[in-house]
Protein backbone atom coordinates (compact mmCIF):
# COMPACT_ATOMS: atom_id res chain seq x y z
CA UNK A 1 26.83 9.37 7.81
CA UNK A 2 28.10 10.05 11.12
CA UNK A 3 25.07 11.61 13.04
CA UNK A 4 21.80 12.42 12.63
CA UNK A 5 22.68 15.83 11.41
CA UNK A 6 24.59 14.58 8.68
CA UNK A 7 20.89 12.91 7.53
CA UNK A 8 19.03 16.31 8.72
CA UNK A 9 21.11 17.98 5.78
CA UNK A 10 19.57 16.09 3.16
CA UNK A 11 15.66 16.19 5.06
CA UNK A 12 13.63 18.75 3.48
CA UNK A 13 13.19 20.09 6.68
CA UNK A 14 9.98 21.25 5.74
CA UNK A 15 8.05 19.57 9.08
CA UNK A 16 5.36 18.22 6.82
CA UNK A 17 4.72 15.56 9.40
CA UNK A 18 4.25 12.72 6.86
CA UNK A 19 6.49 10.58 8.44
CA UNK A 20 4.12 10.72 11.60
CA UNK A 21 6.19 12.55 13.57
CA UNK A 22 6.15 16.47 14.77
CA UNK A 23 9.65 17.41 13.19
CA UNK A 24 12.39 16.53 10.29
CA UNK A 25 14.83 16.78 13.62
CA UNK A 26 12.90 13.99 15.31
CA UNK A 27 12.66 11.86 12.54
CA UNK A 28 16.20 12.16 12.09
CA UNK A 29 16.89 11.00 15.39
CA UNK A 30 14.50 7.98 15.40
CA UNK A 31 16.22 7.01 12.17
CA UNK A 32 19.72 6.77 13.92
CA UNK A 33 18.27 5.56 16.86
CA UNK A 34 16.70 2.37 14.61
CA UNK A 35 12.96 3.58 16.12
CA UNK A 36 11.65 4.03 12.81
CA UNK A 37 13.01 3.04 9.12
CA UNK A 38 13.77 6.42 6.54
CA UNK A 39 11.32 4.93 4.02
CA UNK A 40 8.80 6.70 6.39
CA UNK A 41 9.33 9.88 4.75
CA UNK A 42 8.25 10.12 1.35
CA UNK A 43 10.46 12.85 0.66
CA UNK A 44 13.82 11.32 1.23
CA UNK A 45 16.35 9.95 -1.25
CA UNK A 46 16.92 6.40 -0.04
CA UNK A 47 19.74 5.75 -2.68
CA UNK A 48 21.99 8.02 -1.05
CA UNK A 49 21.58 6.43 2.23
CA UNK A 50 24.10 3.97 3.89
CA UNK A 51 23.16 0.52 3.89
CA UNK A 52 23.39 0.54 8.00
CA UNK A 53 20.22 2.90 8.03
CA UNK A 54 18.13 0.98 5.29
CA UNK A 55 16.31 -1.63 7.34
CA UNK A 56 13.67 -3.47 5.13
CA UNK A 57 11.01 -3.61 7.72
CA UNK A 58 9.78 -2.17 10.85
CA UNK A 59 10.37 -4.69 13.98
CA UNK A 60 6.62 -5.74 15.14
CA UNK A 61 6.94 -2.88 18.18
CA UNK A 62 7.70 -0.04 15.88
CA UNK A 63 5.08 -0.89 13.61
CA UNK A 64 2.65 -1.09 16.68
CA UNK A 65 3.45 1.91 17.95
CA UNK A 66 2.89 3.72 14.54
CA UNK A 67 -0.16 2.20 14.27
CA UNK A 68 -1.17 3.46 17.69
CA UNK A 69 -0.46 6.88 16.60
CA UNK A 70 -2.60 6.86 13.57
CA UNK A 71 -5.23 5.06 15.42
CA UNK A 72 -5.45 7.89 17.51
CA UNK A 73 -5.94 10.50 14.73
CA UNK A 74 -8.10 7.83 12.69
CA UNK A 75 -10.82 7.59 15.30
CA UNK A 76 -11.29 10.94 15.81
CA UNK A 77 -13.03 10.95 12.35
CA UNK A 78 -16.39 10.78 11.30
CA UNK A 79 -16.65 8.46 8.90
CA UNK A 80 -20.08 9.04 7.67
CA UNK A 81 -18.97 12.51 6.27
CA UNK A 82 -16.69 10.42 3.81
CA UNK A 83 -17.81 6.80 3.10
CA UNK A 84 -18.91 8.00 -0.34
CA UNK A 85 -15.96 9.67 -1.60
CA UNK A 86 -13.59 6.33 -0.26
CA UNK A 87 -16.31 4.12 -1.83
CA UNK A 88 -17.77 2.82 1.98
CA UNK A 89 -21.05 1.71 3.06
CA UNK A 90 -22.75 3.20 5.76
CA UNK A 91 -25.80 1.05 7.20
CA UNK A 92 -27.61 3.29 9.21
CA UNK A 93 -29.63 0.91 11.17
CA UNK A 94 -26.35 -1.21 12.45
CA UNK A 95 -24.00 1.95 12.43
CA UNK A 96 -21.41 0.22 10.64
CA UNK A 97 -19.22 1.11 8.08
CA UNK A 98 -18.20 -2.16 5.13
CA UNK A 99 -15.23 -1.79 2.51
CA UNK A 100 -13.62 -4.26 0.46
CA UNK A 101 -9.67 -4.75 1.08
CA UNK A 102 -8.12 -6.73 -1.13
CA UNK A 103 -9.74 -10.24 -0.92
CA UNK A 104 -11.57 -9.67 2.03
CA UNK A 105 -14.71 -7.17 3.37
CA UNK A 106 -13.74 -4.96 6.71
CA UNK A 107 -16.73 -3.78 9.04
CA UNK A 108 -16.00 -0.32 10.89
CA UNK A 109 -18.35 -0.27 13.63
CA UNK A 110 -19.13 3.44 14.84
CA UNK A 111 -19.87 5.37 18.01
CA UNK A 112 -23.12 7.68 17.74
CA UNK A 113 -20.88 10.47 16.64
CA UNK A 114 -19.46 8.41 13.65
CA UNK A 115 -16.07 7.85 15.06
CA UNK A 116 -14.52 4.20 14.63
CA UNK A 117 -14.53 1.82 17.55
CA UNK A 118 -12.64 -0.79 15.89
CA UNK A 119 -11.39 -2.67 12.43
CA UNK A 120 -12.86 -6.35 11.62
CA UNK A 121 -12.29 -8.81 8.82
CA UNK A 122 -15.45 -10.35 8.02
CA UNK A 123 -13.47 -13.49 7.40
CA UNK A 124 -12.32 -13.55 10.23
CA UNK A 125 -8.94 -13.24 10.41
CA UNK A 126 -7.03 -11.13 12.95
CA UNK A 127 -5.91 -7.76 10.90
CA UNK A 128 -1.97 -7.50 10.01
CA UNK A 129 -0.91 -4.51 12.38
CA UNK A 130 0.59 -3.43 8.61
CA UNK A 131 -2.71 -3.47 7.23
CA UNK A 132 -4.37 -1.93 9.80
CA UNK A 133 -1.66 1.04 9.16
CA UNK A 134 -2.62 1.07 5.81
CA UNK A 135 -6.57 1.19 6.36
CA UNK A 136 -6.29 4.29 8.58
CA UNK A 137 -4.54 6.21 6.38
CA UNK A 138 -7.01 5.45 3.69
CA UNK A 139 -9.47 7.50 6.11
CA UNK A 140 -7.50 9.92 6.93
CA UNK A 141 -6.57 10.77 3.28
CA UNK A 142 -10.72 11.36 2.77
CA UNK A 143 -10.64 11.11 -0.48
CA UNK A 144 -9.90 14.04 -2.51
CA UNK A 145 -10.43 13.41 -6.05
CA UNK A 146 -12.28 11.31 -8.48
CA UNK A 147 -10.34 8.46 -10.35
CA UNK A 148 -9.10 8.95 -13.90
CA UNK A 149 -8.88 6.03 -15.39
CA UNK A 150 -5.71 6.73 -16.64
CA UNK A 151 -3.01 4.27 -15.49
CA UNK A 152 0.63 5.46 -14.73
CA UNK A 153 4.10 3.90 -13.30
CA UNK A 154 4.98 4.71 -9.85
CA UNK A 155 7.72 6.79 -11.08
CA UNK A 156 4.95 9.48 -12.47
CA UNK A 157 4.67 10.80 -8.91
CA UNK A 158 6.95 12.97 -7.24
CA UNK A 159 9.92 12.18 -5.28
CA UNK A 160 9.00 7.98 -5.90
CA UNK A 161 12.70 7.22 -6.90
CA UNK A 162 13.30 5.33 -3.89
CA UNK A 163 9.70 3.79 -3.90
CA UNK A 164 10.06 2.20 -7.60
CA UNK A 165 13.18 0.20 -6.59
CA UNK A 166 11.34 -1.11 -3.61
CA UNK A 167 8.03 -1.84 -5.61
CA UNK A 168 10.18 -3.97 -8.09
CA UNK A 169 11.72 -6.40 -5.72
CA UNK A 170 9.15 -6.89 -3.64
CA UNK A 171 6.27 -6.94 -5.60
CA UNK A 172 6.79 -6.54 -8.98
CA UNK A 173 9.55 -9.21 -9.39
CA UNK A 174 7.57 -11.74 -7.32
CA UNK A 175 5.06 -10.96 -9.20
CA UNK A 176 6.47 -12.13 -12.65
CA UNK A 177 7.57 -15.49 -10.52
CA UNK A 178 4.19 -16.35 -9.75
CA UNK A 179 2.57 -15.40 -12.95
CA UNK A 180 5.41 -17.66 -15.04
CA UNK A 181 4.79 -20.47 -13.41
CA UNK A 182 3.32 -23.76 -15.64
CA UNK A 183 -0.15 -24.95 -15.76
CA UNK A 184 -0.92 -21.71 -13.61
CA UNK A 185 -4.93 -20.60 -13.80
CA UNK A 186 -4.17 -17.00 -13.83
CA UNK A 187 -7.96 -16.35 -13.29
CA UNK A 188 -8.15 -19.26 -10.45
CA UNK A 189 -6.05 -16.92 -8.99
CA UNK A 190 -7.52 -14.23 -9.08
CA UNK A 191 -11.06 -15.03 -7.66
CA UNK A 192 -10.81 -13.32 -4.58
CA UNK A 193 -10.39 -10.08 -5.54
CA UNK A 194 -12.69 -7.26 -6.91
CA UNK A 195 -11.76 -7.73 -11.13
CA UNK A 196 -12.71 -5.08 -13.98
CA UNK A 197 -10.77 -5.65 -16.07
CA UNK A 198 -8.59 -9.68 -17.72
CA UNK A 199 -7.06 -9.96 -20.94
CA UNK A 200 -5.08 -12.69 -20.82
CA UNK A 201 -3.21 -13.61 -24.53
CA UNK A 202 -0.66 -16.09 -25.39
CA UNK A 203 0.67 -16.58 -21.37
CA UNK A 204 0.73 -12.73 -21.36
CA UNK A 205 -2.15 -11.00 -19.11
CA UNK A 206 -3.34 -7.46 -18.31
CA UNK A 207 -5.88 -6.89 -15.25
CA UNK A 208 -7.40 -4.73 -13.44
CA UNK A 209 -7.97 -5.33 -9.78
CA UNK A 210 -9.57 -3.08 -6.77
CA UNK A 211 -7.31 -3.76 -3.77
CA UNK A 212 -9.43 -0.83 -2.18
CA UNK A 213 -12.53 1.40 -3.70
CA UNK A 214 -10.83 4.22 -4.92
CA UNK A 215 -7.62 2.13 -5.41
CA UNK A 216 -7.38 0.30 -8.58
CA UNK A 217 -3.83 -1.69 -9.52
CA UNK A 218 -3.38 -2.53 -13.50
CA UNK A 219 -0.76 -5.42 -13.21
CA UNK A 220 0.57 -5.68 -16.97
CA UNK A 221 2.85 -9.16 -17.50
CA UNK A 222 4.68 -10.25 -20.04
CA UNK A 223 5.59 -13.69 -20.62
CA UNK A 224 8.80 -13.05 -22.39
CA UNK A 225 10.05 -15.42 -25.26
CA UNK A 226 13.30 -18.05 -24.35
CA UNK A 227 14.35 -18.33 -27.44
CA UNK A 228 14.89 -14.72 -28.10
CA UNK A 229 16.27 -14.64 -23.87
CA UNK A 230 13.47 -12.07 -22.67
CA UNK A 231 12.80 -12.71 -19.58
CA UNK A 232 9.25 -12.67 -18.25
CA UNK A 233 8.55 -9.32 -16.75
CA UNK A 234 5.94 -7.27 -14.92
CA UNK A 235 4.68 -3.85 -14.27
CA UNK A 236 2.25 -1.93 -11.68
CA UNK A 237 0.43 1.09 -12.85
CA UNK A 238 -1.69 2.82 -10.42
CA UNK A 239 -4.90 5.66 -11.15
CA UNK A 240 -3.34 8.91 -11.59
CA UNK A 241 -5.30 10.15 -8.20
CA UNK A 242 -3.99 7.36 -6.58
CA UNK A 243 -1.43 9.44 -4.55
CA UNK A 244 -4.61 11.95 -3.31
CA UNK A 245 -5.74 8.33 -1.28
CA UNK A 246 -2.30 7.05 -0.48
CA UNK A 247 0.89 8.19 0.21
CA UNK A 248 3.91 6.70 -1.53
CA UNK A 249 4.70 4.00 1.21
CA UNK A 250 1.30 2.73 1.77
CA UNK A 251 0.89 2.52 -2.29
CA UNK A 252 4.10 0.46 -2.66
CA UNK A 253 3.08 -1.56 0.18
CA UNK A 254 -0.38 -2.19 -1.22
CA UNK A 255 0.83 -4.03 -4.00
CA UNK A 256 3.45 -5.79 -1.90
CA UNK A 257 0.49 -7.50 0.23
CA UNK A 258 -0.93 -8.55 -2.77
CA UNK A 259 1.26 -10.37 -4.34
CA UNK A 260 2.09 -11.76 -0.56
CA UNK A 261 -1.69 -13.18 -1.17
CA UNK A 262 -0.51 -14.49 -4.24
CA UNK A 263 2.25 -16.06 -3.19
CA UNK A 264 0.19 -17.84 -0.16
CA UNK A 265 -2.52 -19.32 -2.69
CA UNK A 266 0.00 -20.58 -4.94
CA UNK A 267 1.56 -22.50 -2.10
CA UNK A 268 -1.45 -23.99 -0.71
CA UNK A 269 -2.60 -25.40 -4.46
């Protein structure tokens, strides 16, 4: 691609805003400019991209500025109107808000009118700019239908052919590395986070974990068989409404911090 036009041609040019910005002409620009990476819009086909454009990751100012964006839009909501249907608490008497996220509980304190002052772990812990990110757009998604219970690939939503490749190799594929490993206690691991479901036969397991309320991940691993050279392998299935609480990034990335979790427990045991 020579210039951002050449990328504007394959935009859908339908100004959805997704991306967080106003226009599919602005977006196009950032992307040549390196302000903001093309996985931002959901809508794009990544595998026709040239390599030059594909930068994994935000740098730490881009990300911060996208997060003061949606900070912006996310405090101008009341968050008592929707705690139920995002699976919040609302306390009344300390007008606060508490959700679970992943292995950890974040308090929403709230202005009289309902609106967000700020995001706390209760741990602790000073909140990843990226998760932050992903929080707010929880909000501002509000919810808009009940789970299913039925589980489906990433691929089941639309335009997610970019997003599967990028959920294999960096979650996924970890994934199967941590699970594989000897004299692992898969439920050790575990612990932390919110659990309905663990079936764990002959090295192979099947669980079903809450990283969020309304967000349930069924990781599915195999444990493959040497002598017949399978590989160990893994899979991510996500609730059919998981894309009416999400978009496509933030549910790829969702499972990415998790097995980034993963990863850090393993190395500290």
């Amino acid at each position: 691609m020579k210039s951002y036009l050449d990328l504007l041609k394959i935009l859908p040019k339908s100004n959805c805003k997704e991306c967080g910005l106003e226009s599919c002409l602005l977006f196009a620009l950032k992307v040549f400019s390196k302000e903001i990476s093309p996985r931002a819009c959901p809508y794009l086909p990544l595998e026709s991209l040239p390599k030059d454009l594909l930068t994994p990751n935000l740098s730490f100012n881009q990300l911060l500025e996208n997060l003061k964006y949606l900070k912006e839009k996310f405090k101008a909501l009341d968050l008592r109107e929707m705690a139920e249907n995002l699976g919040a608490f609302y306390d009344k008497a300390t007008h606060t808000l508490s959700l679970f996220y992943l292995d950890t509980e974040i308090l929403i304190p709230l202005e009289e009118e309902g609106h967000p002052l700020d995001l706390k772990d209760l741990k602790g812990k000073e909140l990843d700019p990226r998760d932050e990110i992903l929080l707010c757009n929880y909000f501002l998604f509000k919810g808009r239908s009940p789970l299913t219970g039925n589980f489906v690939g990433l691929e089941a939503f639309p335009h997610s052919i970019s997003k599967v490749k990028t959920l294999k190799i960096y979650a996924e594929e970890p994934l199967s590395e941590i699970l594989s490993q000897p004299n692992i206690d898969k439920k050790l691991l575990f612990k932390e986070f919110k659990i309905t479901q663990f079936k764990e036969e002959q090295g192979n397991l099947s669980i079903t974990i809450f990283a969020l309320p309304k967000v349930p991940l069924m990781i599915n691993f195999w444990a493959g068989d040497l002598e017949d050279q399978l590989l160990p392998s893994c899979k991510i299935l996500y609730d059919a409404s998981a894309i009416n609480y999400l978009d496509l990034e933030c549910l790829v990335f969702l499972a990415e911090r998790l097995t980034e979790k993963l990863r850090d427990y393993v190395s500290r045991t």
